[in-house]
Protein backbone atom coordinates (compact mmCIF):
# COMPACT_ATOMS: atom_id res chain seq x y z
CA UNK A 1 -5.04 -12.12 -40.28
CA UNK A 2 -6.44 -11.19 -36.88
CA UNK A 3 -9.63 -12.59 -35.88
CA UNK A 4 -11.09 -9.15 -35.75
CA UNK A 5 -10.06 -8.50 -39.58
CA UNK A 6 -11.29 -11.97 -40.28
CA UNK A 7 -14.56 -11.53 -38.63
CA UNK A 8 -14.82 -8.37 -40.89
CA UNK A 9 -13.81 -9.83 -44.11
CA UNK A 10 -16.72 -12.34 -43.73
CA UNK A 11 -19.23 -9.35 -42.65
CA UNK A 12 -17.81 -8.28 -46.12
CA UNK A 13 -18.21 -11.87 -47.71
CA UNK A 14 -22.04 -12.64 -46.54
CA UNK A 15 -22.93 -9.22 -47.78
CA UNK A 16 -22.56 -9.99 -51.14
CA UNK A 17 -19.82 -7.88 -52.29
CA UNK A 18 -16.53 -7.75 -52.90
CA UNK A 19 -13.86 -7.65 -49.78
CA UNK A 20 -10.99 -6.62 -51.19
CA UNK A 21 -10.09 -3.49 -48.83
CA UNK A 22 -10.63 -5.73 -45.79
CA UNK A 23 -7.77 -5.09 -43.21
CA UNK A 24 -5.95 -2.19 -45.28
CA UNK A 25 -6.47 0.87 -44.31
CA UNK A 26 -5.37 3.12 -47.19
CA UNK A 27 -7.88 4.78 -49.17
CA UNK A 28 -6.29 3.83 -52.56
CA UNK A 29 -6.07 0.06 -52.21
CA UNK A 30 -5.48 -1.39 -55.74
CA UNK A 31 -8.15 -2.81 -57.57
CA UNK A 32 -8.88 -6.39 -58.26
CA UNK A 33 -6.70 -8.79 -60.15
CA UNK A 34 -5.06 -7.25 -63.46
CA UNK A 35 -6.10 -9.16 -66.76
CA UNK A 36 -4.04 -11.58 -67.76
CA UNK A 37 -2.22 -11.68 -70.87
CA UNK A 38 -2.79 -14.92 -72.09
CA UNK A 39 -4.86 -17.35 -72.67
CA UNK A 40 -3.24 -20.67 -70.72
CA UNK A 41 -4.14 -23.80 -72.89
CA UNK A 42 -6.66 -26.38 -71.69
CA UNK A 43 -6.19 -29.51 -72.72
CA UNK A 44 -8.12 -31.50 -72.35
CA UNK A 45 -11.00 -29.88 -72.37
CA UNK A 46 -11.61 -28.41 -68.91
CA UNK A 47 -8.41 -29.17 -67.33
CA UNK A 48 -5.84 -26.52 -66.87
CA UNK A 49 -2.00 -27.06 -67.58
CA UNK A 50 -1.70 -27.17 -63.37
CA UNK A 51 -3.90 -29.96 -63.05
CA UNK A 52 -7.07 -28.50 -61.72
CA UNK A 53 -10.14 -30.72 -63.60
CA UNK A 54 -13.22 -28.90 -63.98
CA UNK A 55 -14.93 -32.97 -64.62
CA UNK A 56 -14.38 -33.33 -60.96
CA UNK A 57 -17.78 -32.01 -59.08
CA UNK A 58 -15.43 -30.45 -56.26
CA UNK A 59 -14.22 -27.86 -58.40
CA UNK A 60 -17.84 -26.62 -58.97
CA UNK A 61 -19.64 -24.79 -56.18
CA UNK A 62 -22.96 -24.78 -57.99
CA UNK A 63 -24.38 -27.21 -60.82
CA UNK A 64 -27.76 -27.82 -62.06
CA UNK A 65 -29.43 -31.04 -59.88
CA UNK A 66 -26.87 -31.31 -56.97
CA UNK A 67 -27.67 -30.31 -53.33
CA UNK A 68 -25.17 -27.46 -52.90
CA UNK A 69 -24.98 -23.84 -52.30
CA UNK A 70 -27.10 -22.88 -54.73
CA UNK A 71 -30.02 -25.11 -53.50
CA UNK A 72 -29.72 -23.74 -50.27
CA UNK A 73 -33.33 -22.99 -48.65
CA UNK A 74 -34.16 -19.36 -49.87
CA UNK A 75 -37.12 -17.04 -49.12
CA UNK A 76 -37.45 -13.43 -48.64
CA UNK A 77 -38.91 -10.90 -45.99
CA UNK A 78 -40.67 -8.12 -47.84
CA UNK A 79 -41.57 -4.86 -45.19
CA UNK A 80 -43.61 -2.48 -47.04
CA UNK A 81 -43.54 1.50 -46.01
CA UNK A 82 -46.29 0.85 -43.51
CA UNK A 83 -44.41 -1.44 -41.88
CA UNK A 84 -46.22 -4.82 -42.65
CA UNK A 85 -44.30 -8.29 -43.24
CA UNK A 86 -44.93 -11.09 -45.34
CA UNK A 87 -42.72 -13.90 -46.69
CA UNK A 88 -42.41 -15.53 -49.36
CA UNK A 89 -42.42 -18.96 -50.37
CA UNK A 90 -39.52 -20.76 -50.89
CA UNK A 91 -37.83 -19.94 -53.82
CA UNK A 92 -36.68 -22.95 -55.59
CA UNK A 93 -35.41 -24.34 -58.59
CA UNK A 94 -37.07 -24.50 -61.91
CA UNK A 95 -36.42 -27.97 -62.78
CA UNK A 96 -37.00 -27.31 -66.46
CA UNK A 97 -35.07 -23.88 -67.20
CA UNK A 98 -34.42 -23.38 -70.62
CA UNK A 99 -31.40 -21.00 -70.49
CA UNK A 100 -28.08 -21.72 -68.45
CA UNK A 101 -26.58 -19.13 -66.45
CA UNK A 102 -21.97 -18.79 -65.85
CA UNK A 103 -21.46 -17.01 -62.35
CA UNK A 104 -17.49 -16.06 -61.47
CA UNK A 105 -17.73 -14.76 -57.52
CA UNK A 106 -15.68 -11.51 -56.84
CA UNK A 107 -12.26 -11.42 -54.43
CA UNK A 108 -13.77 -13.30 -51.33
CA UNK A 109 -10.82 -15.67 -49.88
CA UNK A 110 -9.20 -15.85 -47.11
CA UNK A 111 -6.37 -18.33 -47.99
CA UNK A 112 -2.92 -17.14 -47.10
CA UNK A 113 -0.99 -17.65 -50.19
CA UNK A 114 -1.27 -15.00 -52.93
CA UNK A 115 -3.84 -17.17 -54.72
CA UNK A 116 -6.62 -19.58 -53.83
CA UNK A 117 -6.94 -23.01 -53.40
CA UNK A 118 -9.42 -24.79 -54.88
CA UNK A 119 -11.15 -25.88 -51.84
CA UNK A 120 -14.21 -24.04 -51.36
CA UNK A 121 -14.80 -22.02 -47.81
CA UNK A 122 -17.65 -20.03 -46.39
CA UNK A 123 -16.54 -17.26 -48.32
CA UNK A 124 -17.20 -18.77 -51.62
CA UNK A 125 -20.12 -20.54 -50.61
CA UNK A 126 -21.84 -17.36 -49.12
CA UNK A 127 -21.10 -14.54 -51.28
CA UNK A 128 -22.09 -17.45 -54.36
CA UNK A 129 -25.64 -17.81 -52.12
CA UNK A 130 -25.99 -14.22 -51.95
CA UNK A 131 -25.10 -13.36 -55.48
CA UNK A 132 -25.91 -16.11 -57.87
CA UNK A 133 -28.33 -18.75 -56.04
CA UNK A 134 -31.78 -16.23 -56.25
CA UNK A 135 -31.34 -16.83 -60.28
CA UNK A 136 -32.16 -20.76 -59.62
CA UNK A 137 -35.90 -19.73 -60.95
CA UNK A 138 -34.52 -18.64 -64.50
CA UNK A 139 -31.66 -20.35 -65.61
CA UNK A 140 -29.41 -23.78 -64.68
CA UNK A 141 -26.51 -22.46 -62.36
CA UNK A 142 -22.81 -22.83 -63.40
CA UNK A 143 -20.07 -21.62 -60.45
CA UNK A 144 -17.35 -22.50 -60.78
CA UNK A 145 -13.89 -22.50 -58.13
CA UNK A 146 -10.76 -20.70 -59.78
CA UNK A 147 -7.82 -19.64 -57.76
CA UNK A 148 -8.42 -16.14 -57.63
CA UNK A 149 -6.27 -13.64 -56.44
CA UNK A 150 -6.79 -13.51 -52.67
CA UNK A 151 -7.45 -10.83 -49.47
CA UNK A 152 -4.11 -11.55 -48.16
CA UNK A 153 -2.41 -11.26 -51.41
CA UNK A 154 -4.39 -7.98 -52.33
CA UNK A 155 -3.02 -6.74 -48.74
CA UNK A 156 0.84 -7.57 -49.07
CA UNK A 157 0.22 -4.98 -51.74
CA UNK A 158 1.03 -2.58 -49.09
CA UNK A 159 4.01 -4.21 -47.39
CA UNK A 160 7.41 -4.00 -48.26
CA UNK A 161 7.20 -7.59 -49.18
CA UNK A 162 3.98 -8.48 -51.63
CA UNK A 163 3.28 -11.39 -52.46
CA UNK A 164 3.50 -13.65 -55.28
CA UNK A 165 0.08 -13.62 -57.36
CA UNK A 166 -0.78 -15.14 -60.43
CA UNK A 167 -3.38 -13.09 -62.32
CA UNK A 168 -3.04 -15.84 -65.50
CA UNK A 169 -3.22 -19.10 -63.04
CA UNK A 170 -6.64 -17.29 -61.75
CA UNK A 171 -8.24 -16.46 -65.80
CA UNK A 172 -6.85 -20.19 -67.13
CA UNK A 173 -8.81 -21.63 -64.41
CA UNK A 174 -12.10 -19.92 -65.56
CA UNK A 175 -11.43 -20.63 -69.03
CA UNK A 176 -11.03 -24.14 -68.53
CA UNK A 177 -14.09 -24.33 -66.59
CA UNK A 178 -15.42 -22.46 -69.34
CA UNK A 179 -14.58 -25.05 -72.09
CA UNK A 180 -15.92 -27.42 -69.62
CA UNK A 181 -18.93 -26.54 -69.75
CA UNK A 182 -18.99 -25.89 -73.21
CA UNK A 183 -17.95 -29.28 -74.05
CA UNK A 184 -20.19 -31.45 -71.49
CA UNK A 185 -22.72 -29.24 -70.96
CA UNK A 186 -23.99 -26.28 -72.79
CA UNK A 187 -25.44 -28.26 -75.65
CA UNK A 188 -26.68 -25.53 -77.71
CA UNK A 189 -28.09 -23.62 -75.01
CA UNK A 190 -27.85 -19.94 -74.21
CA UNK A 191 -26.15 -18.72 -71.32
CA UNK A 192 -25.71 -15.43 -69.61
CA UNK A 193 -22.50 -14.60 -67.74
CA UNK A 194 -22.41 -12.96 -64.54
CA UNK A 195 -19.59 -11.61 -62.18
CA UNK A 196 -18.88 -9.14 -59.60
CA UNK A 197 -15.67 -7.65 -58.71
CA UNK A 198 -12.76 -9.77 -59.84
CA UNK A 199 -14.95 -12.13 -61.08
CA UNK A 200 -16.23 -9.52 -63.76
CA UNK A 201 -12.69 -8.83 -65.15
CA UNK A 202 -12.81 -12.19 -65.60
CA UNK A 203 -15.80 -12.49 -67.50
CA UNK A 204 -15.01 -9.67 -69.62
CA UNK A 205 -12.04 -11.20 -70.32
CA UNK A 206 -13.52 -14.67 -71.12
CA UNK A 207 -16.06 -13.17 -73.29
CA UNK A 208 -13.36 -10.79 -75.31
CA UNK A 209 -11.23 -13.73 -76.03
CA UNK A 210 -13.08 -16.49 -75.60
CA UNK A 211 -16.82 -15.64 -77.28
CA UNK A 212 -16.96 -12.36 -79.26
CA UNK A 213 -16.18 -13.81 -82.83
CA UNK A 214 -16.59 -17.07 -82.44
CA UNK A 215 -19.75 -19.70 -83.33
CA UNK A 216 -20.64 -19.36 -79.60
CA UNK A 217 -21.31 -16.05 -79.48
CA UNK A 218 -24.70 -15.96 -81.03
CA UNK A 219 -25.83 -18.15 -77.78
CA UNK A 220 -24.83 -15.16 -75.39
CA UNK A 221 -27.93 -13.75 -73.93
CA UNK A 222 -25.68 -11.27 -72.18
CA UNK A 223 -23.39 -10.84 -69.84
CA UNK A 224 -23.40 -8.93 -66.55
CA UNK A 225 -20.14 -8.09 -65.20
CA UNK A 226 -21.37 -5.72 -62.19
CA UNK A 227 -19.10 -3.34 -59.78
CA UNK A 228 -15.91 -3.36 -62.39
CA UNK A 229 -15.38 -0.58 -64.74
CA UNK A 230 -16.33 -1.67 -68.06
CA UNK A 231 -14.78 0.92 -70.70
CA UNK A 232 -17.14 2.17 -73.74
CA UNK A 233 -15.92 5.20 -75.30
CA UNK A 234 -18.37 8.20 -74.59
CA UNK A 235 -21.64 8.68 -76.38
CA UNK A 236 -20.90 5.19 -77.38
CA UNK A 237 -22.66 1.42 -76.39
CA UNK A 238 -20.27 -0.43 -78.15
CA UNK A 239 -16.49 -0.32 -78.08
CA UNK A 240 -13.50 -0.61 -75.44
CA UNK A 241 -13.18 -3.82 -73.63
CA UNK A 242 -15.85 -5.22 -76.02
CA UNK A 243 -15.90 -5.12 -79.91
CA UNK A 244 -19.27 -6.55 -80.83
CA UNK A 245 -21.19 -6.82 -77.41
CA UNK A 246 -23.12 -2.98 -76.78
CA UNK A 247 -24.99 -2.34 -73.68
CA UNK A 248 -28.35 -3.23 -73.15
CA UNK A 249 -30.78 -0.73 -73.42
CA UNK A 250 -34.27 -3.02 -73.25
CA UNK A 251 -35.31 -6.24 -71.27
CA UNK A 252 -35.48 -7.96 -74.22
CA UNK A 253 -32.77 -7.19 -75.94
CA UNK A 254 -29.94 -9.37 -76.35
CA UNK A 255 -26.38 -10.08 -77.16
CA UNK A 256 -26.05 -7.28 -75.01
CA UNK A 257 -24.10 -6.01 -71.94
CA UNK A 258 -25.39 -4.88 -68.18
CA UNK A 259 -22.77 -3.12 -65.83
CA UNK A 260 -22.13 -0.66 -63.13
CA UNK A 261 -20.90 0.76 -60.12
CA UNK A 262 -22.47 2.28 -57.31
CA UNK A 263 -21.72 5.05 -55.30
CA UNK A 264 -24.08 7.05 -53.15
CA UNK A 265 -25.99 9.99 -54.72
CA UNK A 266 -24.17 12.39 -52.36
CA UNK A 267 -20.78 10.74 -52.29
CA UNK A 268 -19.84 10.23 -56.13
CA UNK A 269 -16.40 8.87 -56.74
CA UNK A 270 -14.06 11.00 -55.55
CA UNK A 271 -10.57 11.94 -57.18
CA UNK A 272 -8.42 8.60 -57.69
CA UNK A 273 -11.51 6.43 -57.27
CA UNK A 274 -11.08 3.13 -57.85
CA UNK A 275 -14.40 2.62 -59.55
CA UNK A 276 -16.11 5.01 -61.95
CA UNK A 277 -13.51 6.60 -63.32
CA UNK A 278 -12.04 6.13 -66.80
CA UNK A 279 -9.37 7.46 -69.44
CA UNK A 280 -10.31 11.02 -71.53
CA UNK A 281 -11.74 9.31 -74.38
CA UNK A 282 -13.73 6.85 -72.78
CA UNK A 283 -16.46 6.03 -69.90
CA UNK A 284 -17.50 3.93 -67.59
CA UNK A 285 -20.67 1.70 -68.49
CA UNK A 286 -23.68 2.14 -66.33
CA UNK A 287 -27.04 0.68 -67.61
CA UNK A 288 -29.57 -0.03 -64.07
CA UNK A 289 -31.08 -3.15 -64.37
CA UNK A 290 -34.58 -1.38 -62.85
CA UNK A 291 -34.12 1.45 -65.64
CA UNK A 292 -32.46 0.28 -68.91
CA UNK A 293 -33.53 2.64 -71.33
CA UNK A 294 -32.65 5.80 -68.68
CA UNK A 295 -33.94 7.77 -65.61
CA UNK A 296 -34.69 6.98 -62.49
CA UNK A 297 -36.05 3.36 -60.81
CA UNK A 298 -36.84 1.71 -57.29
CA UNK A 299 -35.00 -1.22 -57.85
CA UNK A 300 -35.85 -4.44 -56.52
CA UNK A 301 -33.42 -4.37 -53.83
CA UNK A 302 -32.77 -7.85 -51.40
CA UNK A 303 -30.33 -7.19 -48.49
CA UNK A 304 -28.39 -10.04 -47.03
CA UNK A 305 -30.00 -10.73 -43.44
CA UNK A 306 -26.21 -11.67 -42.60
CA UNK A 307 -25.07 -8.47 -44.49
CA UNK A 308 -22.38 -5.95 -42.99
CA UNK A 309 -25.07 -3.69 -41.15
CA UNK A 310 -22.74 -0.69 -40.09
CA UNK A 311 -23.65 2.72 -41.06
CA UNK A 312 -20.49 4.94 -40.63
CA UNK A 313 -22.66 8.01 -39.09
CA UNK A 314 -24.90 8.13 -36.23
CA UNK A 315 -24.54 7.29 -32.67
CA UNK A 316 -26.00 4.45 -30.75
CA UNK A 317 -27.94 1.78 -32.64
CA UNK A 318 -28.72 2.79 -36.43
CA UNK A 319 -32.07 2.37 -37.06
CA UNK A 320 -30.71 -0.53 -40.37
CA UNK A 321 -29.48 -2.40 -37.61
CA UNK A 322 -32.00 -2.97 -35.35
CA UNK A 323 -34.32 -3.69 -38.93
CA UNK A 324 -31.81 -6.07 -40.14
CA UNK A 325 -31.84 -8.07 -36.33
CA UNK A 326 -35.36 -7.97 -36.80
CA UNK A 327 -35.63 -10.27 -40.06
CA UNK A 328 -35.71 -14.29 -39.90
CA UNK A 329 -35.17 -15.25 -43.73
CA UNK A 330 -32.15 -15.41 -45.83
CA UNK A 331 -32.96 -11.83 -47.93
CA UNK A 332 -35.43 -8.85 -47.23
CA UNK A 333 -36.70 -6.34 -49.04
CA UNK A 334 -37.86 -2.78 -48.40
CA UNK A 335 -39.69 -1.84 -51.54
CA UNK A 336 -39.70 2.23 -52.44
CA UNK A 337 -36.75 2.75 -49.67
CA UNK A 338 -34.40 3.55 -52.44
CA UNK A 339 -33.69 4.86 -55.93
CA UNK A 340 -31.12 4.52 -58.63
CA UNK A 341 -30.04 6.32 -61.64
CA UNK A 342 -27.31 6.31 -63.74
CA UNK A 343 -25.39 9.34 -64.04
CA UNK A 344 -22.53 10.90 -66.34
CA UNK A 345 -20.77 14.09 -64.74
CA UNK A 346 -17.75 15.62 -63.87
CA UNK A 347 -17.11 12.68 -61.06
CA UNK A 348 -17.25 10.04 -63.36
CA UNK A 349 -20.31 7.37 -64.88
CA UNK A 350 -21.58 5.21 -61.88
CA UNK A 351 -25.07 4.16 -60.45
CA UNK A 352 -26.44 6.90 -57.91
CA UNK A 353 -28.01 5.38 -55.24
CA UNK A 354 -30.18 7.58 -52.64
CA UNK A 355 -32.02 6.57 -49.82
CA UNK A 356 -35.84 7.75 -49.40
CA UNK A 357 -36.01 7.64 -45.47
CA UNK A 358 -39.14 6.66 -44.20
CA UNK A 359 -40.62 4.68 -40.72
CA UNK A 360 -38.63 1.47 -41.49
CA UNK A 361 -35.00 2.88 -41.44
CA UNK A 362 -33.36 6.74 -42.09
CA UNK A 363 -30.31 4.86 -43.80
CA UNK A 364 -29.15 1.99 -45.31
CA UNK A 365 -25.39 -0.43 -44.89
CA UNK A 366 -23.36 -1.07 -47.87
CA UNK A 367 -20.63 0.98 -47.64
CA UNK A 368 -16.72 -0.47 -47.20
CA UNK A 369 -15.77 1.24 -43.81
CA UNK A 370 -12.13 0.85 -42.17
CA UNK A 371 -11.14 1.80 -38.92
CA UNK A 372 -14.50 3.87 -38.25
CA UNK A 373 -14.69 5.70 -41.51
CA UNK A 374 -15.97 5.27 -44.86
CA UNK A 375 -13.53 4.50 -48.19
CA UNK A 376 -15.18 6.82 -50.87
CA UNK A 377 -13.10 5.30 -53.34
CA UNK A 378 -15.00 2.09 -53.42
CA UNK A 379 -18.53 3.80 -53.43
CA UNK A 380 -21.12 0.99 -52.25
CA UNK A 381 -19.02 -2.03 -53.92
CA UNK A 382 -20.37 -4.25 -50.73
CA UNK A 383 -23.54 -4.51 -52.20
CA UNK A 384 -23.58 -3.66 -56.05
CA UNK A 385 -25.31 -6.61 -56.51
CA UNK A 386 -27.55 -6.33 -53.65
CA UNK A 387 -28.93 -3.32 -54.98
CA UNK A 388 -30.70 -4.67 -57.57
CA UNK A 389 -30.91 -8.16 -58.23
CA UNK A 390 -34.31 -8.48 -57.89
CA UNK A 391 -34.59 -6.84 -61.01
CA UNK A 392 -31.37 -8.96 -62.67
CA UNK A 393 -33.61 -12.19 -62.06
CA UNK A 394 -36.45 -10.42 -63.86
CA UNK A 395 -34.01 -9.24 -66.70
CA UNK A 396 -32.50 -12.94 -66.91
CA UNK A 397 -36.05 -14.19 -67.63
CA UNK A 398 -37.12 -11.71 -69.95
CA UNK A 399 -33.76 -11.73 -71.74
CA UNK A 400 -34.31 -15.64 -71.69
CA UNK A 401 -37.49 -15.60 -73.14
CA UNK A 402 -36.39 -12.87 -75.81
CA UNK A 403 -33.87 -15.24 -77.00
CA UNK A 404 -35.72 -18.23 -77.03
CA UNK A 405 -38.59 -16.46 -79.36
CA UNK A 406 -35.65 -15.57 -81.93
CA UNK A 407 -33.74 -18.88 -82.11
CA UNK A 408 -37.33 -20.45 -83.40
């Protein structure tokens, strides 16, 4: 990789998202990791047939009561439409959370082989900050390393000689961290799943094979696996890549599913979209974590302060970059600046996201751009998660506490 398409893959990283397109410039790259076909054998529990053990604490970037990513120092700038600051206090851990909380991070690495090691990098460790670490006031914090499929693997794609990359080796590694946890840690307690990207087919997988009709499954709270296309068939919440888990439609319902994608209100997905897009009979999930039952929502949107700030249009300085220099703390957030809705048309089911201009900034980053110009295909995958997980903290809590009330 060239240090210019390295220095752009961890724009991509630190902004929360996904970097899978980094470096190709094709506008139908293929999408992440395919699911595997098997489930590879863990014995014993939490060690995978390769060797990796999930009982060492250096396969784990993030476990309840250990000074690592996920107790990073984290605060937030919020800049209201008038233009006045204030920070908030640190947010830290709560000590005593009831619930537990599974993250698996989306296609981040730069290793050169096909697949991962399991040595974490800045990669990891940021986009595992940016996606998972705000939830340390709700739940205990699982993350897991797996040897995903990787950037450079993704990329030989489009060579005449790909690369070797196991899709299996990657899901066996998050089902034995899985069992892991299960084993030595869960005790009873219920968990909510979250992923992004790659790391959402995995969880989708995990909790097809590995939760819906088993004993465990009446401790899922829910699971979240954001900016993947999770099939229903149409009309329906229930169904496709999940038998028994429907979407959630309240805060306090559980047992339930959250996912989208996000595109732009005036760039849907286009034709041969990677995201969005499903067969005839069925649809792409989108429930908005600001607006579960429907309609439209100001989410509670925090932006990475180290977050890819291009905006594809424009000359000179964008107006979101000179905000973004502007900002001291970890996260900001612009309340009212934008609004999301689901929507269900002709281009597909995705989360439309449109940006209510005002004296702070005219536009906002987010988008995947190569070479100058802006994929379509991947909408706003860069920051899926960004766009609303002020609100997936809130839901975590109220889903939580919805849970907790019924298992009295």
């Amino acid at each position: 990789m060239t240090p210019s398409k390295r220095a752009l893959a961890l724009a991509f990283t630190l902004a929360g998202g996904s970097a899978l397109l980094t470096g190709c410039a094709t506008r139908t790259a293929a999408p992440a990791a395919a699911p595997a076909t098997a489930t590879p054998a863990a014995t014993p529990t939490g060690t995978t047939p390769s060797g990796v053990d999930y009982n060492k604490p250096d396969t784990w970037l993030c476990r309840p009561g250990r000074n690592d990513v996920c107790a990073l120092p984290l605060s937030i700038t919020t800049i209201t439409a008038d233009g006045k600051r204030s920070v908030s206090p640190p947010v830290v851990a709560n000590a005593n959370a009831p619930i537990d909380c599974f993250y698996v991070y989306p296609t981040v690495s730069n290793d050169p082989g096909g697949n991962s090691d399991m040595n974490a990098g800045p990669e990891e460790n940021g986009v595992t900050f940016a996606q998972f670490s705000p939830l340390r006031t709700q739940c205990r914090l699982f993350a897991p390393l797996y040897r995903q499929i990787t950037l450079a693997g993704l990329r030989s794609r489009f060579t005449p000689t790909p690369m070797a990359m196991d899709a299996a080796m990657a899901y066996g590694d998050v089902v034995a961290a899985w069992r892991h946890y299960l084993a030595h840690d869960n005790k009873g307690r219920g968990v909510v799943l979250i992923g992004h990207s790659q790391g959402s087919r995995m969880i989708t997988e995990l909790v097809a094979k590995e939760i819906e009709g088993k004993p465990v499954h009446k401790q899922l709270i829910s699971v979240m696996p954001i900016g993947a296309n999770l099939n229903v068939p149409k009309g329906q919440d229930v169904g496709g890549a999940f038998k028994s888990t429907p979407l959630c439609r309240s805060a306090t319902q559980t047992g339930c599913a959250v996912s989208y994608v996000s595109f732009r209100a005036n760039t849907p997905p286009p034709q041969g979209s990677l995201f969005g897009r499903a067969t005839v009979n069925d649809a792409v999930a989108c429930n908005n974590p600001a607006a579960l039952a429907g309609g439209a929502a100001q989410p509670k949107a925090w932006f990475s302060k180290r977050a890819d700030v291009s905006v594809a249009t424009g000359t000179g300085t964008p107006k979101w970059q000179a905000l973004v220099a502007s900002v001291d703390t970890p996260f900001f957030a612009l309340p009212g600046l934008v609004t999301t809705q689901c929507k269900s048309d002709a281009n597909g089911s995705y989360l439309a996201m449109t940006v209510n201009p005002d004296a702070r900034t005219d536009d906002i980053g987010g988008d995947v751009v190569v070479g100058g110009k802006v994929v379509d295909t991947w909408g706003l995958h860069l920051i899926d998660v960004s766009l609303a997980i002020g609100d997936i903290v809130d839901l975590v809590g109220s889903q939580g506490k919805a849970y907790l009330a019924k298992a009295k």
